[in-house]
Protein backbone atom coordinates (compact mmCIF):
# COMPACT_ATOMS: atom_id res chain seq x y z
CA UNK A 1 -35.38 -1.08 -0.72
CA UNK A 2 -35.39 -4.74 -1.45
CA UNK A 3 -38.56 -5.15 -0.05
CA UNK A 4 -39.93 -2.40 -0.94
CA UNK A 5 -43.29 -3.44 -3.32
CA UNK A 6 -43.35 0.30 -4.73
CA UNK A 7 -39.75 0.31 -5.87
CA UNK A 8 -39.24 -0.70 -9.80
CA UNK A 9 -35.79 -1.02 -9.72
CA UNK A 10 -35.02 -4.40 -10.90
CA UNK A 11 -30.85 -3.92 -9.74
CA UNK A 12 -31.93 -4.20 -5.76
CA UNK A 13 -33.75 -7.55 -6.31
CA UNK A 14 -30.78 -9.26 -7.98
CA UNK A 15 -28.27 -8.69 -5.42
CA UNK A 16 -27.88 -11.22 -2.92
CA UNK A 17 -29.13 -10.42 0.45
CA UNK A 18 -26.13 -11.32 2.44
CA UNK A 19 -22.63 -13.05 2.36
CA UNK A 20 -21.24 -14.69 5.21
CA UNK A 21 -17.65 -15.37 6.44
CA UNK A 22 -15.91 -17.61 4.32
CA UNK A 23 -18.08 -16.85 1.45
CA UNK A 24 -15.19 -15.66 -1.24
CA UNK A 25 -17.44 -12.29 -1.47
CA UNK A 26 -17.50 -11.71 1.97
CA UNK A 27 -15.78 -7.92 2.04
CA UNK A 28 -15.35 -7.94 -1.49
CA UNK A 29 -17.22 -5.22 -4.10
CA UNK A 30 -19.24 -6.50 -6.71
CA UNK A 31 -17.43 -7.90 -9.42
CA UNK A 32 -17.53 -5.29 -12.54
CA UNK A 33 -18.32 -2.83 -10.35
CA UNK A 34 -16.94 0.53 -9.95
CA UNK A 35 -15.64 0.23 -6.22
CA UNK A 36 -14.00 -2.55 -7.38
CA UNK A 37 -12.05 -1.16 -10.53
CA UNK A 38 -11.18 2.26 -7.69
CA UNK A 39 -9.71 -0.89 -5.42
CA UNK A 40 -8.08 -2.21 -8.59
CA UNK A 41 -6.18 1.47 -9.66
CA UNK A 42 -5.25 2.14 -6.10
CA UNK A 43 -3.35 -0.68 -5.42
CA UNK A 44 -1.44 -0.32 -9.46
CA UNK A 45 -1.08 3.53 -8.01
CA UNK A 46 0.51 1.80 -4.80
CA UNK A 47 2.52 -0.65 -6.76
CA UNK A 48 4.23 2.01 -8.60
CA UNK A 49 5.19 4.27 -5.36
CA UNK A 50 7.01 1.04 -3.68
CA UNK A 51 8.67 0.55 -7.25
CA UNK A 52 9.83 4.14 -7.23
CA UNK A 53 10.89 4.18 -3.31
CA UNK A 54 12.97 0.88 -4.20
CA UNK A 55 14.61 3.09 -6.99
CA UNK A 56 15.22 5.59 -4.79
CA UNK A 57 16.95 3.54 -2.19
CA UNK A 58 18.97 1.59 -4.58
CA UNK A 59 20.58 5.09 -6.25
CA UNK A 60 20.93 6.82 -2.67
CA UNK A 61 21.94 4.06 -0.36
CA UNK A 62 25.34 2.68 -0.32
CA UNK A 63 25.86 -1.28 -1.20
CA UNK A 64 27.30 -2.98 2.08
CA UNK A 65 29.21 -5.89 2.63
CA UNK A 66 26.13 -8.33 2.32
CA UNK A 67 25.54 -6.81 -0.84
CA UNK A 68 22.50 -5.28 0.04
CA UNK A 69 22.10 -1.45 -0.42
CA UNK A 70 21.05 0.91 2.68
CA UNK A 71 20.08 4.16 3.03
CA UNK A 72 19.07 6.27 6.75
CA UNK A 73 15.85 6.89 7.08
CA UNK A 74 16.46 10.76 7.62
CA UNK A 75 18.17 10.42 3.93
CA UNK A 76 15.83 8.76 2.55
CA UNK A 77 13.07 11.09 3.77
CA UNK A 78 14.93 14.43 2.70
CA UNK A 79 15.13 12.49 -0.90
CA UNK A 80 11.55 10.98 -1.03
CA UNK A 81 9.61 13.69 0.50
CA UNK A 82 9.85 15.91 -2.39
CA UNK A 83 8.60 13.36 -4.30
CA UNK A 84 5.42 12.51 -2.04
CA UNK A 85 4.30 13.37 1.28
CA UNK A 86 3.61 9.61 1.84
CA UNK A 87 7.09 7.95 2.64
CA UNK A 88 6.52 6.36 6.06
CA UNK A 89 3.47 4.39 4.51
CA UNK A 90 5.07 3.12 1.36
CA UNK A 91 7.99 2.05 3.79
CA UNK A 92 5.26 -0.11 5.26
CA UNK A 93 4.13 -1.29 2.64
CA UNK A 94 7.09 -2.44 0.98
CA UNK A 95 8.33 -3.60 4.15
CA UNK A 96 4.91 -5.90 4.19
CA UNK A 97 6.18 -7.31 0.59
CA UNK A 98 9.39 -8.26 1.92
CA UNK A 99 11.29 -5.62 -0.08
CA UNK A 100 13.04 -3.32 2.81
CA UNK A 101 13.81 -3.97 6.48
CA UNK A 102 14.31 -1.68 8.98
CA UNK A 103 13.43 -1.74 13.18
CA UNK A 104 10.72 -0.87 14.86
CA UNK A 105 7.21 -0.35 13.47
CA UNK A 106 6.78 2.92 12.73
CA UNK A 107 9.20 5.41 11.49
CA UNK A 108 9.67 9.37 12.67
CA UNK A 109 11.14 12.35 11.30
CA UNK A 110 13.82 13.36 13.83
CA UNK A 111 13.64 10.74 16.04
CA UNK A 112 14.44 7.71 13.50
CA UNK A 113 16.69 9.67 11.41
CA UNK A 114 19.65 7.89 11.81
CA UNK A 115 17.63 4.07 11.53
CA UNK A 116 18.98 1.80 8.17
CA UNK A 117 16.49 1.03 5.83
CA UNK A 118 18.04 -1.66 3.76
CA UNK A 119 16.71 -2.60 0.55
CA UNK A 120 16.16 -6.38 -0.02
């Protein structure tokens, strides 16, 4: 469309052509844009689900000697799952924050029930 001499739409010709690694745009939405502000509200929306997992832990789990509290996963999954269907995932994520630990990478109903989560 940009080069396009019967198209009249001025918005086309003002965007740049390309970005290129290391360019601070590179992968990034237009600034004031409406991708961006979705990126923006899904990551708040994400925020707010490790907040509420971290609450969860911290009035289920038990505090143990290093002062830490822990929960088991299959607890924590009977507890959380009522709240959203999206536990494992937020367990990531916080886990990429630094605010739980737990082994092994991925987490499974059943077969990690009895693994401690322990919130950092």
């Amino acid at each position: 469309q940009r080069k396009n001499p019967f198209s009249n739409d001025d918005r086309l010709a003002s965007k740049p052509v390309h970005t290129h690694r290391g360019d601070p745009t590179y992968g990034r939405p237009a600034e004031g844009s409406q991708t961006e502000q979705r990126g923006k509200d899904a990551h708040s929306h994400v925020g707010k689900e490790v907040e509420e997992l971290c609450s969860i832990i911290r009035n289920t789990g038990q505090v143990g000697e290093d002062g830490h509290v822990s929960v088991t996963f299959g607890q924590l999954f009977e507890t959380y799952v009522t709240i959203s269907n999206k536990v494992v995932g937020i367990l990531l994520r916080a886990r990429k924050h630094g605010l739980v630990r737990f082994e092994g990478e991925m987490l499974w109903q059943g077969k990690d029930d009895d693994v401690i989560i322990t919130l950092l």
